[in-house]
Protein backbone atom coordinates (compact mmCIF):
# COMPACT_ATOMS: atom_id res chain seq x y z
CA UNK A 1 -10.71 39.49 8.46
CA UNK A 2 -10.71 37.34 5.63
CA UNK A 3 -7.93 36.45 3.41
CA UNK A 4 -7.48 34.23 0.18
CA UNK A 5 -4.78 32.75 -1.28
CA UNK A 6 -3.82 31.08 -5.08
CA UNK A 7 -2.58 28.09 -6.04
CA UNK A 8 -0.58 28.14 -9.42
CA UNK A 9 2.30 26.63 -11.45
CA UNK A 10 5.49 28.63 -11.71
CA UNK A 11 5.18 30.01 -15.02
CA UNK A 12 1.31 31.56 -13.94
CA UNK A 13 2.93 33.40 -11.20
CA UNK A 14 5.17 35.49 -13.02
CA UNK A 15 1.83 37.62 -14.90
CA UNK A 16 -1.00 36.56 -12.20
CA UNK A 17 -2.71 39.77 -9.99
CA UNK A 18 -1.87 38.78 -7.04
CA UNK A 19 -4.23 41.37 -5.06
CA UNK A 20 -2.18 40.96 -1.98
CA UNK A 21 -2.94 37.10 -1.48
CA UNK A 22 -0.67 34.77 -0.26
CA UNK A 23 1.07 32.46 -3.18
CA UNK A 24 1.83 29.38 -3.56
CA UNK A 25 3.45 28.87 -7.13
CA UNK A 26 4.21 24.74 -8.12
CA UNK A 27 6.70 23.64 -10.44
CA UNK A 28 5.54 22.39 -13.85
CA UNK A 29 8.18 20.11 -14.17
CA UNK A 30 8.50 16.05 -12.77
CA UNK A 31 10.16 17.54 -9.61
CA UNK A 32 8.37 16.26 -6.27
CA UNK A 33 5.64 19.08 -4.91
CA UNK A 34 5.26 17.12 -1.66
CA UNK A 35 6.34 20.15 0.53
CA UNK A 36 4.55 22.23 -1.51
CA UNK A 37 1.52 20.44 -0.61
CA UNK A 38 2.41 20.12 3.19
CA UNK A 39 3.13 24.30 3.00
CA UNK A 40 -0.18 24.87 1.56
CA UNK A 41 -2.04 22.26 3.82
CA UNK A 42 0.08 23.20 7.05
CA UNK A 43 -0.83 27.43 5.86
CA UNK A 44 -4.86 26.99 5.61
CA UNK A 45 -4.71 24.86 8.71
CA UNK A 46 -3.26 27.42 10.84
CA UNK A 47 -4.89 30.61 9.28
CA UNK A 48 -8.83 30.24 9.63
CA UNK A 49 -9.24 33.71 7.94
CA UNK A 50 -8.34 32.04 4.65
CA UNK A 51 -12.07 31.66 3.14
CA UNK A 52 -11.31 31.48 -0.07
CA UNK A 53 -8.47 29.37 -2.39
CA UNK A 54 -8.27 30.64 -6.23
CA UNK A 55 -6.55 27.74 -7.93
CA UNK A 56 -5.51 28.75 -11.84
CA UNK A 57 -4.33 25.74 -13.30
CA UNK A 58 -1.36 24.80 -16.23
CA UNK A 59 -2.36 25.55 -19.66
CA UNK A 60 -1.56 21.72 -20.42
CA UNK A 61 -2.86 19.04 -19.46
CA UNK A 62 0.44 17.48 -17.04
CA UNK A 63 0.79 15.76 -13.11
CA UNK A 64 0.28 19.28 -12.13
CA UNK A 65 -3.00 19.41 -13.73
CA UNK A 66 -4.47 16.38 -11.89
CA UNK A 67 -2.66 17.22 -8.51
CA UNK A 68 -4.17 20.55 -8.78
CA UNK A 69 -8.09 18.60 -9.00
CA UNK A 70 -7.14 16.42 -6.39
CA UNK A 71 -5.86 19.60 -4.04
CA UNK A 72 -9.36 21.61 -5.16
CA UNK A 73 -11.54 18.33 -4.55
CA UNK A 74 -9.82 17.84 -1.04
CA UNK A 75 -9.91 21.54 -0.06
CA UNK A 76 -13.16 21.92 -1.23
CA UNK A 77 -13.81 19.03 1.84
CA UNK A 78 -12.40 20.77 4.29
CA UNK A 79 -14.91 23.92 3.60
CA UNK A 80 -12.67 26.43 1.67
CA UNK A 81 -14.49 28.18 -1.09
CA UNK A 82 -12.64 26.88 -4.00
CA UNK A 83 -12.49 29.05 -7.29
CA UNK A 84 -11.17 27.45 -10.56
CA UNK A 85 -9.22 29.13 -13.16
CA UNK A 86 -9.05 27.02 -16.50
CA UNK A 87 -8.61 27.84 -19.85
CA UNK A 88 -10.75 27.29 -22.27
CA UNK A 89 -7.89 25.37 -24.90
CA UNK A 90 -7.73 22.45 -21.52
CA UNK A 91 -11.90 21.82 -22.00
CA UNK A 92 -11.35 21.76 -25.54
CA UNK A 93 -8.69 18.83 -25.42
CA UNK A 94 -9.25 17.66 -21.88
CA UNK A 95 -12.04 14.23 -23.98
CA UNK A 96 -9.09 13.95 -26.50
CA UNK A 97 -6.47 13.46 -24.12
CA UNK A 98 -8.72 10.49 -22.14
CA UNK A 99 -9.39 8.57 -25.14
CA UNK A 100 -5.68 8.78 -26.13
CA UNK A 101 -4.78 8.41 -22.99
CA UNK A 102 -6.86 5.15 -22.65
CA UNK A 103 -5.55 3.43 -26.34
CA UNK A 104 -2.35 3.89 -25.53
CA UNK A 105 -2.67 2.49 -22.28
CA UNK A 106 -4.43 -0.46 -23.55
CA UNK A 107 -2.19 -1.22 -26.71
CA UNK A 108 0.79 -0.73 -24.34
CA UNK A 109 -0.48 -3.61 -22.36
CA UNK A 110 -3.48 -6.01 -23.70
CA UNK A 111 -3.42 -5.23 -26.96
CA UNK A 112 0.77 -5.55 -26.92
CA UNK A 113 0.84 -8.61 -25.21
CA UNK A 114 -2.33 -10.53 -26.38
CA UNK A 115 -0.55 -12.14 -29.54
CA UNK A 116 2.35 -13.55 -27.70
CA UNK A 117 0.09 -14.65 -24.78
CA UNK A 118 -2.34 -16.28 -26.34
CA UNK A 119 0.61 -18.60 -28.29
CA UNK A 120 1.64 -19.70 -24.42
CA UNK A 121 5.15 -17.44 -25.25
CA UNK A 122 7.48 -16.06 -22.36
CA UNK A 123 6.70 -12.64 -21.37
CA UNK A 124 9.04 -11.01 -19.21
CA UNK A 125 11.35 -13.00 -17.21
CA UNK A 126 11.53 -17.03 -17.13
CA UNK A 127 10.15 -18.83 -13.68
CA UNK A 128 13.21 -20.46 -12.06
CA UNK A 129 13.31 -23.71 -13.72
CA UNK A 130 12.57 -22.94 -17.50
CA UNK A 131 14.61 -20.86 -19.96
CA UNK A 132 13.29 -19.28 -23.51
CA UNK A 133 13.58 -21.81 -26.17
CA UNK A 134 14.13 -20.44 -30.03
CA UNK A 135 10.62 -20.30 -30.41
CA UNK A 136 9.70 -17.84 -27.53
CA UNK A 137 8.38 -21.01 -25.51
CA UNK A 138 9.64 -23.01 -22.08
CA UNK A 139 12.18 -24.95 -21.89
CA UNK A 140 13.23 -27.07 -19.22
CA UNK A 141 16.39 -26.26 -17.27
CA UNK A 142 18.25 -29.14 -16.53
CA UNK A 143 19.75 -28.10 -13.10
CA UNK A 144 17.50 -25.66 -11.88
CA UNK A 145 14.40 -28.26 -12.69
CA UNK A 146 15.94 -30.20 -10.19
CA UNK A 147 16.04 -28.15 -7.83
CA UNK A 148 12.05 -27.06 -8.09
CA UNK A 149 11.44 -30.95 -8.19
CA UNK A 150 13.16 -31.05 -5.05
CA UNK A 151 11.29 -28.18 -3.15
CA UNK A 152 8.46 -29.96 -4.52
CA UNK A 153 9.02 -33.31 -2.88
CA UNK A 154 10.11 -31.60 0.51
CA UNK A 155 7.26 -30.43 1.45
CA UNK A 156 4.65 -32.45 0.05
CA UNK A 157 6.33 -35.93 0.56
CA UNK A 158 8.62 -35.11 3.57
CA UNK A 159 6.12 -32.53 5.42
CA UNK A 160 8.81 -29.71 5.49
CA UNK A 161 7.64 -26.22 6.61
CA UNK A 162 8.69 -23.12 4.58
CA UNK A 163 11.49 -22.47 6.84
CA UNK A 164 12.81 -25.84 7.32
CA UNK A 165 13.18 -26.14 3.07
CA UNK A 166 15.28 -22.91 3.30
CA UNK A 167 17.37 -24.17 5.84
CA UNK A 168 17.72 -27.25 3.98
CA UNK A 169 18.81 -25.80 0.85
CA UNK A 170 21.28 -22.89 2.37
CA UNK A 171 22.61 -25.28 4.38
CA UNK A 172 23.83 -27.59 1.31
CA UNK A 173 24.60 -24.47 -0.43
CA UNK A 174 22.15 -24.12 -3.01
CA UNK A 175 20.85 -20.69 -4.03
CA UNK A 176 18.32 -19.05 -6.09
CA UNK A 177 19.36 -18.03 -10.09
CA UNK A 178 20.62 -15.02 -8.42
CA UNK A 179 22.95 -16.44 -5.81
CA UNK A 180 21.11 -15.05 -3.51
CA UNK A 181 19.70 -17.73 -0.15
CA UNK A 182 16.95 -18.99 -0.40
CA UNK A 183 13.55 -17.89 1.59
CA UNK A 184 10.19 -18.34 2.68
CA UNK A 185 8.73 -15.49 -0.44
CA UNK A 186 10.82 -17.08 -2.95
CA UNK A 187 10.30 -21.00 -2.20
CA UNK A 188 6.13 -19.77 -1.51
CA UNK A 189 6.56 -18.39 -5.40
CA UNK A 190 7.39 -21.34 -6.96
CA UNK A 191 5.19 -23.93 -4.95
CA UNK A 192 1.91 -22.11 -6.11
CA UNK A 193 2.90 -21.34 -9.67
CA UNK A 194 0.82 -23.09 -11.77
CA UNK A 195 3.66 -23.24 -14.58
CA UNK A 196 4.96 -26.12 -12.90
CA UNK A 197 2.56 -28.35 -14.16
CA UNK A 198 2.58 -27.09 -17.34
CA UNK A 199 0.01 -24.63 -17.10
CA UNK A 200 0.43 -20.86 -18.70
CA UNK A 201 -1.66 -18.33 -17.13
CA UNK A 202 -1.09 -14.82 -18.89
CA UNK A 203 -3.00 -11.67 -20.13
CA UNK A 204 -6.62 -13.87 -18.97
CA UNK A 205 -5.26 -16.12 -21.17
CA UNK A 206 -4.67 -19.92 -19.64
CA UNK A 207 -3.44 -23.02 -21.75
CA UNK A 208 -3.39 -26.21 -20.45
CA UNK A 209 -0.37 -28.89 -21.13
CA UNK A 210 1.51 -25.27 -22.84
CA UNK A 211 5.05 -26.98 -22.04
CA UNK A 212 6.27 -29.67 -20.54
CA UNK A 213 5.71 -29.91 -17.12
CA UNK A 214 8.51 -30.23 -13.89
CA UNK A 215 6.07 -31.22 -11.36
CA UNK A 216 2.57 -33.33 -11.87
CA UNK A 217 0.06 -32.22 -11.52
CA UNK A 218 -1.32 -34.45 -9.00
CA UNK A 219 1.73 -33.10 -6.69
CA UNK A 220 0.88 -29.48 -7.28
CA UNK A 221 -2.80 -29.55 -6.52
CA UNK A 222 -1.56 -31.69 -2.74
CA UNK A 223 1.06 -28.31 -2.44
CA UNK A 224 -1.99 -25.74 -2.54
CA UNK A 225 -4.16 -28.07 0.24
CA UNK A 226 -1.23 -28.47 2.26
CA UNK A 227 -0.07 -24.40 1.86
CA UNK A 228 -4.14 -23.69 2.56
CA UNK A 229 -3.98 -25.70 5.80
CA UNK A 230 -0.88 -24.57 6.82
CA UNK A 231 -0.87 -21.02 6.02
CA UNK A 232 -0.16 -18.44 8.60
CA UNK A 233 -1.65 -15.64 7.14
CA UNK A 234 -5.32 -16.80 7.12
CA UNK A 235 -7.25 -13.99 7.60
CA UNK A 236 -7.96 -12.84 11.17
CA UNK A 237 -11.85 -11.75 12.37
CA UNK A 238 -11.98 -8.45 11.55
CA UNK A 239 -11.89 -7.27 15.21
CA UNK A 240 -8.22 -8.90 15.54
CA UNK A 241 -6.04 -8.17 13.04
CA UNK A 242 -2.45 -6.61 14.24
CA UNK A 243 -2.91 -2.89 14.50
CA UNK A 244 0.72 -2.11 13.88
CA UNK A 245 2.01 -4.41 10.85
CA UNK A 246 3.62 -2.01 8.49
CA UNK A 247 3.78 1.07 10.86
CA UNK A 248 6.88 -0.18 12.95
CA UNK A 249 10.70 -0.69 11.53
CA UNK A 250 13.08 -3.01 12.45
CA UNK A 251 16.09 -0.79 13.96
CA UNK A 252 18.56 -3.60 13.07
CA UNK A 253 17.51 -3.85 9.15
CA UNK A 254 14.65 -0.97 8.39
CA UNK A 255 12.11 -3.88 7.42
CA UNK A 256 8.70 -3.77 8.97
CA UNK A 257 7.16 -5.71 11.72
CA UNK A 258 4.47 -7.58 11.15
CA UNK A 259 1.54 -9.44 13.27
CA UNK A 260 1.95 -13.08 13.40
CA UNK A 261 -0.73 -15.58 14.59
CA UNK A 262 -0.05 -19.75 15.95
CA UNK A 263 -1.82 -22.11 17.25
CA UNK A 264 -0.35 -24.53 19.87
CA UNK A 265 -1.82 -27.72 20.24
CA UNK A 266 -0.69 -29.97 23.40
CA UNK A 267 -1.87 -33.04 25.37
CA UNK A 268 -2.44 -32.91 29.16
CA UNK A 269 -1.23 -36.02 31.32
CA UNK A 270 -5.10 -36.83 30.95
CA UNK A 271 -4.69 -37.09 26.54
CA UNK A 272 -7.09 -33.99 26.78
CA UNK A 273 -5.83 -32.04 23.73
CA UNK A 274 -5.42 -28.38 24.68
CA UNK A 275 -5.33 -25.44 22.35
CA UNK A 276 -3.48 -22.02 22.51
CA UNK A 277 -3.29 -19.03 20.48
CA UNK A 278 -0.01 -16.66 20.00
CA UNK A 279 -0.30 -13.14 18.26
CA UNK A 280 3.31 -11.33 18.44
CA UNK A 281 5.24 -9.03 16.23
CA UNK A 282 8.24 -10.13 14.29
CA UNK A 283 10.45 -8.42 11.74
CA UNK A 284 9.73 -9.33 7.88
CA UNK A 285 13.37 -10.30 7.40
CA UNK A 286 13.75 -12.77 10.68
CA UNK A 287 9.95 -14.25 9.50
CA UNK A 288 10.85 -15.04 5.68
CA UNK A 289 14.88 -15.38 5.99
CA UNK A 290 15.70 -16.04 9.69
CA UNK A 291 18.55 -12.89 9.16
CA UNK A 292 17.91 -10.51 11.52
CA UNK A 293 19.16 -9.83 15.13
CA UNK A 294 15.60 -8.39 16.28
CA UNK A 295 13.28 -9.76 19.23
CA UNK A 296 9.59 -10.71 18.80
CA UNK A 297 7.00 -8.80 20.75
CA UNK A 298 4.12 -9.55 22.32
CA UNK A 299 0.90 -8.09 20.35
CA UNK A 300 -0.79 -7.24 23.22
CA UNK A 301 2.46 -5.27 25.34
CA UNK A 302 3.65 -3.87 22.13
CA UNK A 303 0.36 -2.66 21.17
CA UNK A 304 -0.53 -1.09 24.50
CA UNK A 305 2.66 0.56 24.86
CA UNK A 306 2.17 2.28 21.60
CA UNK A 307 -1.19 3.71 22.82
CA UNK A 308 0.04 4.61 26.25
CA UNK A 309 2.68 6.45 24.41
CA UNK A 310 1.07 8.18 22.05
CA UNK A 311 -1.87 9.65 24.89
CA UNK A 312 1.34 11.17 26.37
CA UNK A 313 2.95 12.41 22.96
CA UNK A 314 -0.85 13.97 22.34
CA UNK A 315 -0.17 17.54 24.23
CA UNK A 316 3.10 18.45 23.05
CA UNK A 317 3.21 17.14 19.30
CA UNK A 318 3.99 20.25 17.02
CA UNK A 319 1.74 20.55 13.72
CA UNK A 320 -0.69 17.75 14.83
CA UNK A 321 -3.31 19.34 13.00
CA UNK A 322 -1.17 19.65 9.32
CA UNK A 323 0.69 16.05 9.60
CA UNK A 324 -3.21 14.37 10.16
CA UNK A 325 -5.01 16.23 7.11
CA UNK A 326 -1.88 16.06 4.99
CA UNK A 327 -1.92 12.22 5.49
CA UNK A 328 -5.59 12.16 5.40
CA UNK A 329 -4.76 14.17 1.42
CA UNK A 330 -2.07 11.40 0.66
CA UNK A 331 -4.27 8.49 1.65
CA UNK A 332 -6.79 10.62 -0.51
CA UNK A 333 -4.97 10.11 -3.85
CA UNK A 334 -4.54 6.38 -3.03
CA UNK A 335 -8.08 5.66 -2.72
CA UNK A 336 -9.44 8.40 -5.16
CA UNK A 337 -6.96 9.85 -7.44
CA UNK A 338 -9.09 12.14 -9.96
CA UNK A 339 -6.50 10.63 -12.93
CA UNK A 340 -7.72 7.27 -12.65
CA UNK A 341 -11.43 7.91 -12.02
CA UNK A 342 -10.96 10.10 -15.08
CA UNK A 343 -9.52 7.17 -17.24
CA UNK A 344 -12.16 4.98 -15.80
CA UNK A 345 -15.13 7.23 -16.48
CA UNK A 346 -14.23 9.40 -19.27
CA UNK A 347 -17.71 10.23 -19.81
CA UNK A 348 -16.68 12.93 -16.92
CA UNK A 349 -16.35 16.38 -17.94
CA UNK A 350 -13.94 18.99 -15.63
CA UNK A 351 -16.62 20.30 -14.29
CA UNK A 352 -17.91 17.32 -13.10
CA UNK A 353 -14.89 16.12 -11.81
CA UNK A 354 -14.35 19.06 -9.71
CA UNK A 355 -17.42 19.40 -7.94
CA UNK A 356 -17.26 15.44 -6.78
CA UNK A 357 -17.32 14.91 -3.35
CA UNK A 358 -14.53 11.96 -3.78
CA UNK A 359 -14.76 11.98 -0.09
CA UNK A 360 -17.92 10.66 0.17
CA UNK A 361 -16.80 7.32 -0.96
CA UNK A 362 -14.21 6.69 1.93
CA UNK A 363 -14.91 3.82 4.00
CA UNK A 364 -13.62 5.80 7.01
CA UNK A 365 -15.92 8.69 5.69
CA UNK A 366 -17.69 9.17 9.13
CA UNK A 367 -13.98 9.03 11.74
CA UNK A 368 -12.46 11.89 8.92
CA UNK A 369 -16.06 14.19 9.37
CA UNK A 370 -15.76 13.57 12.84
CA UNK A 371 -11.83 14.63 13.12
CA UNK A 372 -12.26 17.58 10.44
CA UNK A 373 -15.49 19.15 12.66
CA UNK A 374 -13.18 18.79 16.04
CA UNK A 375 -10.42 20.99 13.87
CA UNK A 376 -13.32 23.67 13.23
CA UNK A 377 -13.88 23.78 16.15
CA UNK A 378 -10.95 23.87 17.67
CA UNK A 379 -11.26 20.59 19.61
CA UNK A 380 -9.25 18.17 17.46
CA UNK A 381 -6.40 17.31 20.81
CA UNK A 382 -9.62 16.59 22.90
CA UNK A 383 -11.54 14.10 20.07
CA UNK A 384 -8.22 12.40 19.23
CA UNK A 385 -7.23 12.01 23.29
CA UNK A 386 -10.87 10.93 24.17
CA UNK A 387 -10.49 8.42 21.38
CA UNK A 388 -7.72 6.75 23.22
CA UNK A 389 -8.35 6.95 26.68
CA UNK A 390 -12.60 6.80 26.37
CA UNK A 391 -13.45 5.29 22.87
CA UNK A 392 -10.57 3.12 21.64
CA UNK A 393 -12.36 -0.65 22.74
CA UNK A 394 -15.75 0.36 20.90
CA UNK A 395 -14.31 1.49 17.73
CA UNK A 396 -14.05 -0.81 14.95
CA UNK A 397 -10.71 -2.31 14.18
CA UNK A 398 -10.37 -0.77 10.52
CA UNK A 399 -10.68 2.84 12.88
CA UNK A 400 -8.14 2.33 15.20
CA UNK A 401 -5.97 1.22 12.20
CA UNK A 402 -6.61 4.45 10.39
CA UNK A 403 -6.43 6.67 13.36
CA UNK A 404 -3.09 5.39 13.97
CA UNK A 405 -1.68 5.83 10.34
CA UNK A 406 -2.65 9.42 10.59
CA UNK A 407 -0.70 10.28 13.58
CA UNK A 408 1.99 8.27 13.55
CA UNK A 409 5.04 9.06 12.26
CA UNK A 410 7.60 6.54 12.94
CA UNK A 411 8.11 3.49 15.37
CA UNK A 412 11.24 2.30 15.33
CA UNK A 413 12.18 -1.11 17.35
CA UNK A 414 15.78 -1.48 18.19
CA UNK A 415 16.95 -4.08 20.84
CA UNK A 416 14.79 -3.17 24.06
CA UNK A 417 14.25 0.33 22.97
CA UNK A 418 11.54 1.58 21.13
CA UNK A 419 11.00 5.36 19.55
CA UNK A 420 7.96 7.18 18.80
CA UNK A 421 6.86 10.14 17.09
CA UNK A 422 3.82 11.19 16.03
């Protein structure tokens, strides 16, 4: 039998026929509507008689109004006949409110800031090593110049590493302008700011020789060949980046874990030089600040583990079907959120905007067909286990990374131990 439900703001559902369809009423206010979502997601998902979603949206246009597009477009994906209710006062203003909407968010930032910018004036808050003179310009701080002149010569005259400059400074008690120790972030900050040299680069506008300089710029230019050649974040092939970075927490500090990549080089008794690579897993905090009690992992055990994990987690995992298309409608609005396609192409009428298949234009378009046929047809446990135990080595890396963020939950790495839930 087929059933239909309506999605509507509070103040709709207190005069709406209801005709005996299921409700769900969203607040009009800034209050979250995350659960909300899940609830309506999690109820479609797990009634396959609902055919039909009637969505009547706020007579203004508010965050309701756009999560209510972004709800229709991504229903509308998952095959349920979508029916819009808007009044005819939102058409009217809906072109208004873009080009409004668009000035103000112009003046509020290019338009604002252009003047000021293109005078080489201090916007915001002062590098370490300058202060605001009268005039809104830089101004060289006496002590704190010092300091960046000493970073400076560390690692481009001495050949200090990131790590060994922190060290150095902490250890002789010198600290950032807010007391805090210094780290790898905040000494990488100020070795490939350009303002050191006297260079302002603002609101695309860029003077030359804007204020006097701390560093020359001779000694800059050798930092940025010497942080390209050393970096360890070049970018991996795109079949071996670190599936996990982000998606596990340190249980010691709640920072992530992230995939790190060396290179060994070593001499044999013969002088034959010998090469070795090292991918492992590290918490943020031990990799920029050295503070944190947790172990490195090995990429290769640690990812494995995960997978061998989560085949076994497969079978018994309770909503599996509404936590994977709820995440697959959050990572929606990240990639296509109808408000800023709207702002971008206001040219768009509703209409239009509602019957785009947003979708479409996913680069993982083809693995979220694939997973929402296997829920239609009731197979979605099989696809995702065959995906792991059949199909993980021939799908590309950027799959397995998405595949992973929809079903898990948390990883949590504490001493020996880590937790899993998907």
């Amino acid at each position: 039998m087929n059933h239909s439900i309506i999605i509507c703001d509070s103040e709709s559902n207190n005069y709406l026929d209801k005709n005996n369809a299921t409700v769900f009423a969203f607040n009009n206010s800034s209050e979250s509507n995350d659960s909300l979502f899940y609830n309506t997601i999690n109820y479609i998902l797990n009634n396959k008689a609902v055919t039909t979603c009637s969505i009547f949206f706020p007579l203004n246009i508010n965050q309701l109004f756009w999560d209510f597009l972004n709800l229709s477009n991504f229903l509308k994906w998952t095959g349920i006949n979508i029916e819009t209710n808007i009044s005819d006062s939102i058409y009217d203003e809906f072109n208004d409110y873009l080009s409004v909407t668009k000035n103000n968010s112009r003046k509020s930032t290019l338009e604002y800031f252009q003047k000021p910018a293109s005078e080489g004036k201090v916007l915001g808050r002062t590098p370490f090593g300058y202060v605001k003179d009268s005039n809104g310009g830089y101004k060289i701080h006496s002590e704190e110049s010092l300091i960046v002149k000493e970073i400076f010569s560390l690692y481009v005259k001495y050949n200090y590493g990131l790590r060994k400059i922190a060290a150095h400074l902490n250890n002789n008690e010198i600290r950032t302008r807010k007391g805090n120790p210094w780290n790898i972030a905040s000494l990488r900050l100020i070795l490939t700011n350009p303002i050191y040299m006297g260079t302002y680069k603002r609101y695309r506008f860029t003077k030359f020789s804007n204020h006097q300089p701390i560093i020359e710029s001779s000694i800059y230019r050798k930092a940025q060949d010497i942080m390209t050649s050393r970096s360890p974040y070049r970018k991996l092939p795109k079949n071996d980046f670190f599936l996990l970075s982000g998606l596990a927490k340190c249980g010691y500090c709640k920072n992530s874990y992230v995939g790190v990549q060396k290179h060994q080089y070593w001499k044999t008794y013969s002088s034959r030089l010998n090469k070795g690579t090292y991918k492992y897993y590290k918490c943020l905090s031990n990799l920029n600040e050295n503070i944190c009690m947790s172990e490195t992992r090995s990429a290769e055990n640690f990812e494995s583990n995960i997978i061998k994990r989560i085949i076994l987690l497969l079978p018994i995992s309770n909503n599996l079907s509404s936590n994977i298309f709820y995440k697959i409608f959050q990572n929606y609005l990240k990639v296509h959120n109808v408000k800023e396609y709207a702002l971008a192409h206001p040219h768009y009428s509703i209409t239009e905007l509602i019957s785009f298949d947003f979708i479409t234009h996913n680069q993982h378009q083809d693995l979220l067909k694939q997973i929402l046929n296997a829920w239609k047809s009731d197979t979605l446990l099989t696809f995702l286990t065959d995906i792991f135990t059949k199909n993980w080595e021939s799908l590309k890396a950027e799959d397995k990374r998405i595949v992973l963020e929809l079903l898990v939950s948390y990883i949590n790495v504490y001493e020996k131990r880590v937790r899993l839930s998907i």
